[in-house]
Protein backbone atom coordinates (compact mmCIF):
# COMPACT_ATOMS: atom_id res chain seq x y z
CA UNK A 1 -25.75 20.58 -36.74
CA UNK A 2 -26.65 23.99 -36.74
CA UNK A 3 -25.03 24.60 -40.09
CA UNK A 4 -26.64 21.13 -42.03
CA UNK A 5 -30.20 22.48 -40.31
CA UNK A 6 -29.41 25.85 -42.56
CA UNK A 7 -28.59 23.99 -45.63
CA UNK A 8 -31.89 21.98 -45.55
CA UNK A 9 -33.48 25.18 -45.29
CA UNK A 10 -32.18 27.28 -47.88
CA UNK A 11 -33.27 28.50 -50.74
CA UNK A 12 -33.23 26.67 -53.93
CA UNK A 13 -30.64 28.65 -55.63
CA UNK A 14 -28.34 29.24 -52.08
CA UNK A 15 -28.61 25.55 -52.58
CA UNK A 16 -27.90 25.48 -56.20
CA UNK A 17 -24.51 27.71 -55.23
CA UNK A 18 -23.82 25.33 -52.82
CA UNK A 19 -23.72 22.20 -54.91
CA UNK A 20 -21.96 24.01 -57.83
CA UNK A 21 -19.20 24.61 -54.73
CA UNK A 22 -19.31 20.93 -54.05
CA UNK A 23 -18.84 19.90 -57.57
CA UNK A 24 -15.58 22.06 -57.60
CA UNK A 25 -14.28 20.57 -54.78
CA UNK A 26 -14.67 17.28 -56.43
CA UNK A 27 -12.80 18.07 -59.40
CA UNK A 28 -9.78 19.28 -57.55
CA UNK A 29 -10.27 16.49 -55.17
CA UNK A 30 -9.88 13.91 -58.43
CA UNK A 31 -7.10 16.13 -59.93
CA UNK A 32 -4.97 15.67 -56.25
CA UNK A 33 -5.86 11.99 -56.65
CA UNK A 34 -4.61 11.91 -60.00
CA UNK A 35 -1.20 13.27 -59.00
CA UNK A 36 -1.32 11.09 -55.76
CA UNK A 37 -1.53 8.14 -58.18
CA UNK A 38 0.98 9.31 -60.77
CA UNK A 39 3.55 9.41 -57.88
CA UNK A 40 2.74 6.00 -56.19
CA UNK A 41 2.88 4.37 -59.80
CA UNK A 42 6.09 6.47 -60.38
CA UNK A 43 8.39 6.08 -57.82
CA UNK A 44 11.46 6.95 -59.72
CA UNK A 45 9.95 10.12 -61.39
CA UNK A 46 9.56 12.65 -58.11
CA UNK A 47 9.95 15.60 -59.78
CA UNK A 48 7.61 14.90 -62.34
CA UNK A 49 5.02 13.79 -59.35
CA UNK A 50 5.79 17.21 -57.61
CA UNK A 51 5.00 19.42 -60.55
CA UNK A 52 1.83 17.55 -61.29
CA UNK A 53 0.78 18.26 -57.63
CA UNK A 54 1.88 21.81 -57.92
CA UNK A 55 -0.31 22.34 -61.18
CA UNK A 56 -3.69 21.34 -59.36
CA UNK A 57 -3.35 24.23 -57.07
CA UNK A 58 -4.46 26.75 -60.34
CA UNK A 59 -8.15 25.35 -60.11
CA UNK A 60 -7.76 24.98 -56.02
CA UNK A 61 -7.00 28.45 -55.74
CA UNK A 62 -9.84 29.38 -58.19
CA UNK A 63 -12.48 27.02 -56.27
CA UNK A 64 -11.63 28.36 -52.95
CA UNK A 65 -11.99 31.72 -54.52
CA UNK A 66 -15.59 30.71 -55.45
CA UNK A 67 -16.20 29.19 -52.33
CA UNK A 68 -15.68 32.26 -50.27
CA UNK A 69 -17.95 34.48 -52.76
CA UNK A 70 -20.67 32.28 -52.34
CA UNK A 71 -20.18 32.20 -48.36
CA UNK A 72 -20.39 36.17 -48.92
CA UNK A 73 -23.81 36.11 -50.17
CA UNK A 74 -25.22 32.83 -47.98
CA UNK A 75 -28.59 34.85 -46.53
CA UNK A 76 -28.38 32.34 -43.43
CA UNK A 77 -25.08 33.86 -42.00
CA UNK A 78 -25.64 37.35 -43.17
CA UNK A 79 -25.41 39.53 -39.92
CA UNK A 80 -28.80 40.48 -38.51
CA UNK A 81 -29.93 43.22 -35.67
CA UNK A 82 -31.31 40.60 -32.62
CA UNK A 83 -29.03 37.16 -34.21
CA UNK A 84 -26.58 38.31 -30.77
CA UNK A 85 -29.04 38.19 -28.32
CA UNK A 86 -29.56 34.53 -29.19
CA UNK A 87 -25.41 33.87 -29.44
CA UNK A 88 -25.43 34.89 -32.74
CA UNK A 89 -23.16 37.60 -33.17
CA UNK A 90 -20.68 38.54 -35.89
CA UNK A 91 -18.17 35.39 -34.58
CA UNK A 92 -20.28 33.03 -34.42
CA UNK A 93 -21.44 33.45 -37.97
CA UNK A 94 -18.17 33.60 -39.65
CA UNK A 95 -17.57 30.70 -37.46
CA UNK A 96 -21.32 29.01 -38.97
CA UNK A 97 -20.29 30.36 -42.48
CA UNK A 98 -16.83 28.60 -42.30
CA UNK A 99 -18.11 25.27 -41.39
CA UNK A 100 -21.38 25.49 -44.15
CA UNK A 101 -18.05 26.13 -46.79
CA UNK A 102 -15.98 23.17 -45.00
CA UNK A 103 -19.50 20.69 -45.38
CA UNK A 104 -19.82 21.70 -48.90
CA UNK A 105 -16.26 21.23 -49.88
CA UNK A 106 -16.06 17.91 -47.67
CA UNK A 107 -19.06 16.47 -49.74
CA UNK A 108 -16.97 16.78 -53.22
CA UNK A 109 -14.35 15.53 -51.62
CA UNK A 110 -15.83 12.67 -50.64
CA UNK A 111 -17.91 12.32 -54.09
CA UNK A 112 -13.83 12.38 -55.57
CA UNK A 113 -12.40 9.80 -54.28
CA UNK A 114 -15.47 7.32 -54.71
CA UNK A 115 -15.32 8.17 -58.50
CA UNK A 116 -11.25 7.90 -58.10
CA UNK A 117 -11.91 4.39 -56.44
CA UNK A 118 -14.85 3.42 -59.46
CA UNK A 119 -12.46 4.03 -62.32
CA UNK A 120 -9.67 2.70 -60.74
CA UNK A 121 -11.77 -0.55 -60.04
CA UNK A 122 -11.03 -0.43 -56.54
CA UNK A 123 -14.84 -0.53 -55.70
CA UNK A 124 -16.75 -2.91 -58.18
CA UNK A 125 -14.64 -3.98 -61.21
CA UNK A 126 -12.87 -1.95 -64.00
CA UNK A 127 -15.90 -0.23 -65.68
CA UNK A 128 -15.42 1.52 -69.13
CA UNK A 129 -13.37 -1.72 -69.96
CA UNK A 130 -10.28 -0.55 -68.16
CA UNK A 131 -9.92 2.94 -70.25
CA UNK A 132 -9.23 4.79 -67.59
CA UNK A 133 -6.75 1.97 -65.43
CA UNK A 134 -3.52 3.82 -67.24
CA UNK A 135 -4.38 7.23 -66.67
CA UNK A 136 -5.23 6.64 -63.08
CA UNK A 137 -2.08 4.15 -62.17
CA UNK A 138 -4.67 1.25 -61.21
CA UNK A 139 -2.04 -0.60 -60.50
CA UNK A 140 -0.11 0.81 -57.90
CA UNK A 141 -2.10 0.94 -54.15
CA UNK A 142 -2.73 5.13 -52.92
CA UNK A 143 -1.30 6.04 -49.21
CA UNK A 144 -3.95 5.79 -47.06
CA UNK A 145 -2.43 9.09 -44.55
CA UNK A 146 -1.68 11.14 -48.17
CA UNK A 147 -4.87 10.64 -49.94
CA UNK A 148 -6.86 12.28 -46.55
CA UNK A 149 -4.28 15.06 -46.48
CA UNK A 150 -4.92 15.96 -49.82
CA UNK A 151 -8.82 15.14 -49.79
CA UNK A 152 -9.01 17.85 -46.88
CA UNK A 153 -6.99 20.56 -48.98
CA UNK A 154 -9.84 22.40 -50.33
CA UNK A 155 -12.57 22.08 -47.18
CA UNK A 156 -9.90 23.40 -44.46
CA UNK A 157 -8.62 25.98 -47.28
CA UNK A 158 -12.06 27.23 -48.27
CA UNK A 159 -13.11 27.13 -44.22
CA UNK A 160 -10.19 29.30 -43.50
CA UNK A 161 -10.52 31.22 -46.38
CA UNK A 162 -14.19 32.35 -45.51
CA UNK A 163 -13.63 33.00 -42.27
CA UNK A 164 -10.61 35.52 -42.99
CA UNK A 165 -13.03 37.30 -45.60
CA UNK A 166 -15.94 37.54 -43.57
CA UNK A 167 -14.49 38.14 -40.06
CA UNK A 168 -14.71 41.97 -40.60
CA UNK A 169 -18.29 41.91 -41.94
CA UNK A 170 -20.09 45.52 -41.43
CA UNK A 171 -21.79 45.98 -38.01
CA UNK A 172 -25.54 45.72 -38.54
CA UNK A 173 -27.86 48.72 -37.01
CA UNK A 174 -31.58 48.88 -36.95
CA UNK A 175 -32.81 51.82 -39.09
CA UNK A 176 -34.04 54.65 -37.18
CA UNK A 177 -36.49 56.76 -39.46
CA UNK A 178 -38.17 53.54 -41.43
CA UNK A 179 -39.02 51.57 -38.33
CA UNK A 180 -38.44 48.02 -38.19
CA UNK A 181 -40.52 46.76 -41.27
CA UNK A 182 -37.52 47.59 -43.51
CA UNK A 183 -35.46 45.33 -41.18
CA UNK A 184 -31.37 46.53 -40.67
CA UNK A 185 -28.83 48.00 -42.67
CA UNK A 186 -25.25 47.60 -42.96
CA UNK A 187 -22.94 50.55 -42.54
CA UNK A 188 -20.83 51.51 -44.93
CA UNK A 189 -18.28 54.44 -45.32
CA UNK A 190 -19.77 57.59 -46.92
CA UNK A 191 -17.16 58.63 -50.04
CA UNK A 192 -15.77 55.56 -51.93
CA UNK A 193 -12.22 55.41 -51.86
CA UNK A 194 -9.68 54.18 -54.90
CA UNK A 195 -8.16 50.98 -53.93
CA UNK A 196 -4.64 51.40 -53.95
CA UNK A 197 -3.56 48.30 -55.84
CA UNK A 198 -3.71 49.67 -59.13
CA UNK A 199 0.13 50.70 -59.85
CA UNK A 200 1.03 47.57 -58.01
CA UNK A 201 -1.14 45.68 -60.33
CA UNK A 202 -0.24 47.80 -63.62
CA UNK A 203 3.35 47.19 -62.66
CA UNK A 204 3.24 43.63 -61.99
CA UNK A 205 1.30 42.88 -65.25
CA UNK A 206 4.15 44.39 -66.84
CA UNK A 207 6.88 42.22 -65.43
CA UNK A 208 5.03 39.49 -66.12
CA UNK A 209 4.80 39.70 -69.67
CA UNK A 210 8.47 40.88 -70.04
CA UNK A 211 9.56 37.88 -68.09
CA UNK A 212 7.69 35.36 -70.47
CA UNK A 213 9.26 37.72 -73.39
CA UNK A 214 12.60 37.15 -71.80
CA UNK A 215 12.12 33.34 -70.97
CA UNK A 216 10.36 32.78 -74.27
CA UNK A 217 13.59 32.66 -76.03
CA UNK A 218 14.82 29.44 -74.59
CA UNK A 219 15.34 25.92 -76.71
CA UNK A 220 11.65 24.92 -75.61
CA UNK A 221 12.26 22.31 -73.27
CA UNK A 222 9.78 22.24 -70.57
CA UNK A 223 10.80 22.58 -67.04
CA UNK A 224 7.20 22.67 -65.67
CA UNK A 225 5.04 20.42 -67.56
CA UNK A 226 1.65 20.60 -67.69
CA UNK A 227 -0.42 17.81 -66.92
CA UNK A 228 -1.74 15.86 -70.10
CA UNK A 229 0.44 16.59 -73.03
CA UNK A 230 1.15 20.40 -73.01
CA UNK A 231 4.50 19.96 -71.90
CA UNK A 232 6.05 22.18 -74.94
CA UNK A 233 5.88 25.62 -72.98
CA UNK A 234 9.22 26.67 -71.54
CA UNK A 235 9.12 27.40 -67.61
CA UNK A 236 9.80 30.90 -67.78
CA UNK A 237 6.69 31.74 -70.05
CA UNK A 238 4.10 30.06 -67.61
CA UNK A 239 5.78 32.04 -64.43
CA UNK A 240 5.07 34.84 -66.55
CA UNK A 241 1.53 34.12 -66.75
CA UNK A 242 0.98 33.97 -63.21
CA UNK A 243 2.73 37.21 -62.61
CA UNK A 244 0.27 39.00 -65.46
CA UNK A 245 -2.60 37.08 -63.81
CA UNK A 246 -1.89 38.69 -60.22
CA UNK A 247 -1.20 41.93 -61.64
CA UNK A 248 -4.75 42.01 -63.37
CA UNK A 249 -6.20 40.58 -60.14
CA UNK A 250 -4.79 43.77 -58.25
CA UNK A 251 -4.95 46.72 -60.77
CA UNK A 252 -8.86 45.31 -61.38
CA UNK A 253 -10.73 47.08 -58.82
CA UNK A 254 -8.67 50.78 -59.35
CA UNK A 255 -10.34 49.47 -62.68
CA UNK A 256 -13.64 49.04 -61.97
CA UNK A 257 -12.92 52.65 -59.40
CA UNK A 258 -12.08 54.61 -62.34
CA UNK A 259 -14.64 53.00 -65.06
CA UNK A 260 -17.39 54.67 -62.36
CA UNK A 261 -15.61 58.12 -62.84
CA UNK A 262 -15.29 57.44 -66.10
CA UNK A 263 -19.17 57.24 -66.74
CA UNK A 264 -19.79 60.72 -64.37
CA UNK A 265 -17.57 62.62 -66.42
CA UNK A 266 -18.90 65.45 -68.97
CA UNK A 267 -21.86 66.87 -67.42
CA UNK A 268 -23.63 63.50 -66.47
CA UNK A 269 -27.14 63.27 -65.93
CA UNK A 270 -29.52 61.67 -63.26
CA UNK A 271 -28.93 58.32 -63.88
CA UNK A 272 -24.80 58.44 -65.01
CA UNK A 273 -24.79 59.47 -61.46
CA UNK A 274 -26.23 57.03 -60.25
CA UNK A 275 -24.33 53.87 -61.89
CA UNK A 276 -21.26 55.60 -61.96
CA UNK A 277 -21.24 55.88 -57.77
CA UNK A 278 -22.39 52.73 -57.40
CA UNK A 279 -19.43 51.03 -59.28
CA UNK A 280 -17.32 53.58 -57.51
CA UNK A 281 -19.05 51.67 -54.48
CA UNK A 282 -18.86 48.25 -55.59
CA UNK A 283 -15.18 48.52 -57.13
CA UNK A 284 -13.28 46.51 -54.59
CA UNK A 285 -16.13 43.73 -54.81
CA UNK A 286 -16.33 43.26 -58.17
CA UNK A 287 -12.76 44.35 -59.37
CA UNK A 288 -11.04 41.61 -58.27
CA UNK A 289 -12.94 39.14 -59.93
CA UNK A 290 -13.13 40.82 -63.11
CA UNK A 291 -9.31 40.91 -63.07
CA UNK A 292 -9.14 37.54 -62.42
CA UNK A 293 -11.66 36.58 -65.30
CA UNK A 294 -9.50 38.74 -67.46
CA UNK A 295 -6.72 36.86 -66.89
CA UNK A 296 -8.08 33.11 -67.13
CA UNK A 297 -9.31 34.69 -70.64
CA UNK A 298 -6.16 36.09 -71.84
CA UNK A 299 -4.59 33.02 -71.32
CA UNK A 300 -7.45 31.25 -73.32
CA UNK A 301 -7.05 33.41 -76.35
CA UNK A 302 -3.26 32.98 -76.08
CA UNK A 303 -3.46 29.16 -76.56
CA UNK A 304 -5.48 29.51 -79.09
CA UNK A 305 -3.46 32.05 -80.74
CA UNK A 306 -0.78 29.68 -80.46
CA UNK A 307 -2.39 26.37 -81.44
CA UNK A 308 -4.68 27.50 -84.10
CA UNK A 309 -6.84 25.25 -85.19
CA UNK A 310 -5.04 22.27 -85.33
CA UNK A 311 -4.88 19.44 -83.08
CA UNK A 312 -4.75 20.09 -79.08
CA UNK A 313 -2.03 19.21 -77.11
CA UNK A 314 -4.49 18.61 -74.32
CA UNK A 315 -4.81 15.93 -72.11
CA UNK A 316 -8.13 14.89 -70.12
CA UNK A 317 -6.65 16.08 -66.92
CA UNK A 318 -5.41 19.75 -68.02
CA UNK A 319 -9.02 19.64 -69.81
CA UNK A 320 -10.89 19.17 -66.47
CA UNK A 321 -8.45 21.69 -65.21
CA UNK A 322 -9.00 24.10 -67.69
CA UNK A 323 -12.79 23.79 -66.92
CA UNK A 324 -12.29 24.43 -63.32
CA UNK A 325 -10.79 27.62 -63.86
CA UNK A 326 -12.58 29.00 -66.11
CA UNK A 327 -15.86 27.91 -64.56
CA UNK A 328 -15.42 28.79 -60.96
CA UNK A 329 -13.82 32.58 -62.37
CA UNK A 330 -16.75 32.94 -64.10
CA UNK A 331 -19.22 32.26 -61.92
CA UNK A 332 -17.12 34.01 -58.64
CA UNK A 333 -17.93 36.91 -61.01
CA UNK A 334 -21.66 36.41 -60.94
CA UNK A 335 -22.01 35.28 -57.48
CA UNK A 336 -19.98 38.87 -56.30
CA UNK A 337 -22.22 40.77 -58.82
CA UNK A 338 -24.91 39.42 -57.00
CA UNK A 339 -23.65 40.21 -53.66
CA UNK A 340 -23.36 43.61 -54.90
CA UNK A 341 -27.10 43.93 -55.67
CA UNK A 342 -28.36 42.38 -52.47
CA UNK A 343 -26.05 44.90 -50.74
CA UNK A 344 -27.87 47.88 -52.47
CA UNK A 345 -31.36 46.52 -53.00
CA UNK A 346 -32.23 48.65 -49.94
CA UNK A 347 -31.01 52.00 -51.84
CA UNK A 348 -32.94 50.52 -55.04
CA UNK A 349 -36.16 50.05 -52.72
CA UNK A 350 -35.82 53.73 -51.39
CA UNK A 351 -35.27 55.30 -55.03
CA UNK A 352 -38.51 53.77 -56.25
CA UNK A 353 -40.69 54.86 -53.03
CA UNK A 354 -38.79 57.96 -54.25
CA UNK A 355 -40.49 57.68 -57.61
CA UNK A 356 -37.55 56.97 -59.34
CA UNK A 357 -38.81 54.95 -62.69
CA UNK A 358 -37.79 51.40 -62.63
CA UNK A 359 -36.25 52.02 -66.24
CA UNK A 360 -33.95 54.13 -65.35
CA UNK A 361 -32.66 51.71 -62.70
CA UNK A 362 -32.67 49.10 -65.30
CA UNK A 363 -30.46 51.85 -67.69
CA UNK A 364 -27.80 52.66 -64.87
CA UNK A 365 -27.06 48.83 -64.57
CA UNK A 366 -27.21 48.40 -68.46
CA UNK A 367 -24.49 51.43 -68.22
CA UNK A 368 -22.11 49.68 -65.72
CA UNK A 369 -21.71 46.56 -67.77
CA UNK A 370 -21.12 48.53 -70.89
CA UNK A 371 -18.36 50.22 -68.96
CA UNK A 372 -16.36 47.61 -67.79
CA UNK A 373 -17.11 45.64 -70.71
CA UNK A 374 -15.50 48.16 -73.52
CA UNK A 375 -12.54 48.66 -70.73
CA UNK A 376 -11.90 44.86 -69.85
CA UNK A 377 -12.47 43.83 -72.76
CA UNK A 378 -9.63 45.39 -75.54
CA UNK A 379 -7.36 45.04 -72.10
CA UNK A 380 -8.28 41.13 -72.07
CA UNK A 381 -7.27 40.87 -76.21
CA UNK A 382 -4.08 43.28 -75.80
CA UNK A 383 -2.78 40.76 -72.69
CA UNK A 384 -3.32 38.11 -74.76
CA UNK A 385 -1.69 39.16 -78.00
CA UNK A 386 1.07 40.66 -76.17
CA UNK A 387 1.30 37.15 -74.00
CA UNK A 388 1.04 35.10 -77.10
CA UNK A 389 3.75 37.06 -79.43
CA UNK A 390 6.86 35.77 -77.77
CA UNK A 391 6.21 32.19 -78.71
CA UNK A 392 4.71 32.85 -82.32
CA UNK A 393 7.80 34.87 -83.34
């Protein structure tokens, strides 16, 4: 109750984030339903049931991943100095952010299967004149038990997710020198540390792209079809995209680390400074999700490299897939970039009283996204050639 009473009074755009989180959930919600269907219309095809249900965990791993970003940033269960004295402490708000992640992802759920049932005609009638009876299996009936285990997939993945992210939140002090009208602070260590992921991540990258050069070589057939009609990619070649993928998801916050030493190099000024320790601070918060965008793109400019512009071997389901990922990447990006500016609006509020000129706050942020931009951006082309060169050869 506690959790539906914070939701009703949050802020339009906490809402807005909140909804956007439901409507992901829904789409992987249909996508499971989809591959539930497939199965109980195709009996004597298991395997190709299996790997249809193994595909729709791409955009449920990518919707959880948005899920818990915007749990990060949620204002409600943000920790606060006095929240404990009212049994509010840093459990019980994990525990409060959890279950606001688990309503959210519950309601698409739910909003899934009605739309499953509606174009199946289970509810009122075929509507659309039947167009969508084949694609869905309309005929065959949908396990009661495995369409609630799959519907509660993303809601208990996302809860658990959140909770493991946000269980070692900072501890919350009140300020001692600017009284209580600034409110609390979280503490953070002094020096930024490099993450230590990016070998790991530099090395995996690599073996992924030599394993789809390896595998690329094959006769074509498909052992892992994608669902829709791109089923002409050989098995090997998509492993190796998922090995680049977490490889650019680790090495991207040693990244984002360096791209902050990167601008203080050279005899820096005031305000190179300035960005270039805060995306030393904000490496491991950003990083990851700019690795992860760099990878969902990379594998967009390979297709296309591949296909051209000709026809696309794209069904509606790997289409709605396809606009999963790449919409809840992107905007896990945004949502973590703005977690990273409510974390250091307090510094940006001191630098002004300072007399620090607004511009020059406005420059150092202009500076960070020109960093990471002319870095991740050549590295997102140079994946994808060297991805799509195998298969065009």
């Amino acid at each position: 109750m506690l959790a539906l009473r914070l939701a009703r009074g949050s802020r339009p755009l906490v809402l807005l984030r909140r909804l956007l989180v439901a409507a992901a959930s829904a789409g992987v919600g249909f996508l499971l339903l989809c591959a539930l269907g497939y199965a109980s219309g195709h009996p004597d095809r298991p395997t190709a049931a299996l790997l249809r249900l193994l595909w729709c965990f791409v955009p449920l791993a990518a919707t959880v991943q948005f899920a818990v970003a915007v749990a990060r940033t949620d204002p409600s269960t943000r920790p606060r100095s006095g929240l404990s004295a009212v049994g509010l402490g840093p459990v019980k708000l994990t525990m409060l952010a959890a279950v606001s992640t688990a309503v959210s992802c519950t309601l698409g759920s739910v909003v899934a299967l009605l739309v499953f049932l509606h174009l199946r005609g289970d509810l009122s009638g075929l509507p659309f004149d039947g167009a969508a009876a084949g694609l869905l299996d309309a005929r065959s009936p949908l396990p009661l038990a495995a369409t609630l285990v799959l519907l509660s997939l993303v809601p208990v993945s996302a809860a658990f997710a959140s909770g493991i992210a946000l269980r070692e939140r900072p501890v919350v002090v009140p300020l001692p020198d600017e009284g209580p009208a600034d409110g609390p602070r979280e503490e953070h260590p002094a020096p930024a540390t490099p993450p230590g992921g990016l070998p790991w991540g530099v090395a995996l990258t690599a073996v992924g792209l030599a394993v789809e050069a390896y595998m690329s070589r094959g006769d074509g057939h498909s052992l892992l079809p994608l669902p829709g009609r791109l089923d002409d990619s050989p098995a090997g070649v998509l492993v190796g995209w998922a090995l680049t993928a977490v490889g650019l998801a680790m090495a991207g916050p040693g990244l984002a680390y360096h791209c902050g030493r990167l601008l203080q190099s050279v005899r820096p000024g005031a305000v190179r400074l300035l960005a270039g320790r805060v995306l030393m601070d904000e490496a491991r918060r950003i990083g990851g999700p700019l690795g992860v965008v760099c990878a969902v793109l990379s594998a967009v400019v390979a297709v296309y490299a591949l296909h051209g512009t000709g026809p696309r071997p794209f069904g509606p389901l790997t289409a709605l897939g396809s606009v999963l990922v790449l919409g809840c990447t992107a905007a896990t990006l945004l949502t973590s970039a703005l977690e990273a500016r409510q974390d250091r609006s307090r510094t940006s509020r001191t630098l002004l009283r300072l007399g620090t000129p607004a511009s020059a706050l406005r420059y150092a942020t202009a500076l960070r996204a020109a960093v990471l931009l002319a870095v991740f951006a050549p590295l997102t082309w140079l994946v994808a050639e060297l991805a799509a060169l195998p298969l065009t050869v």
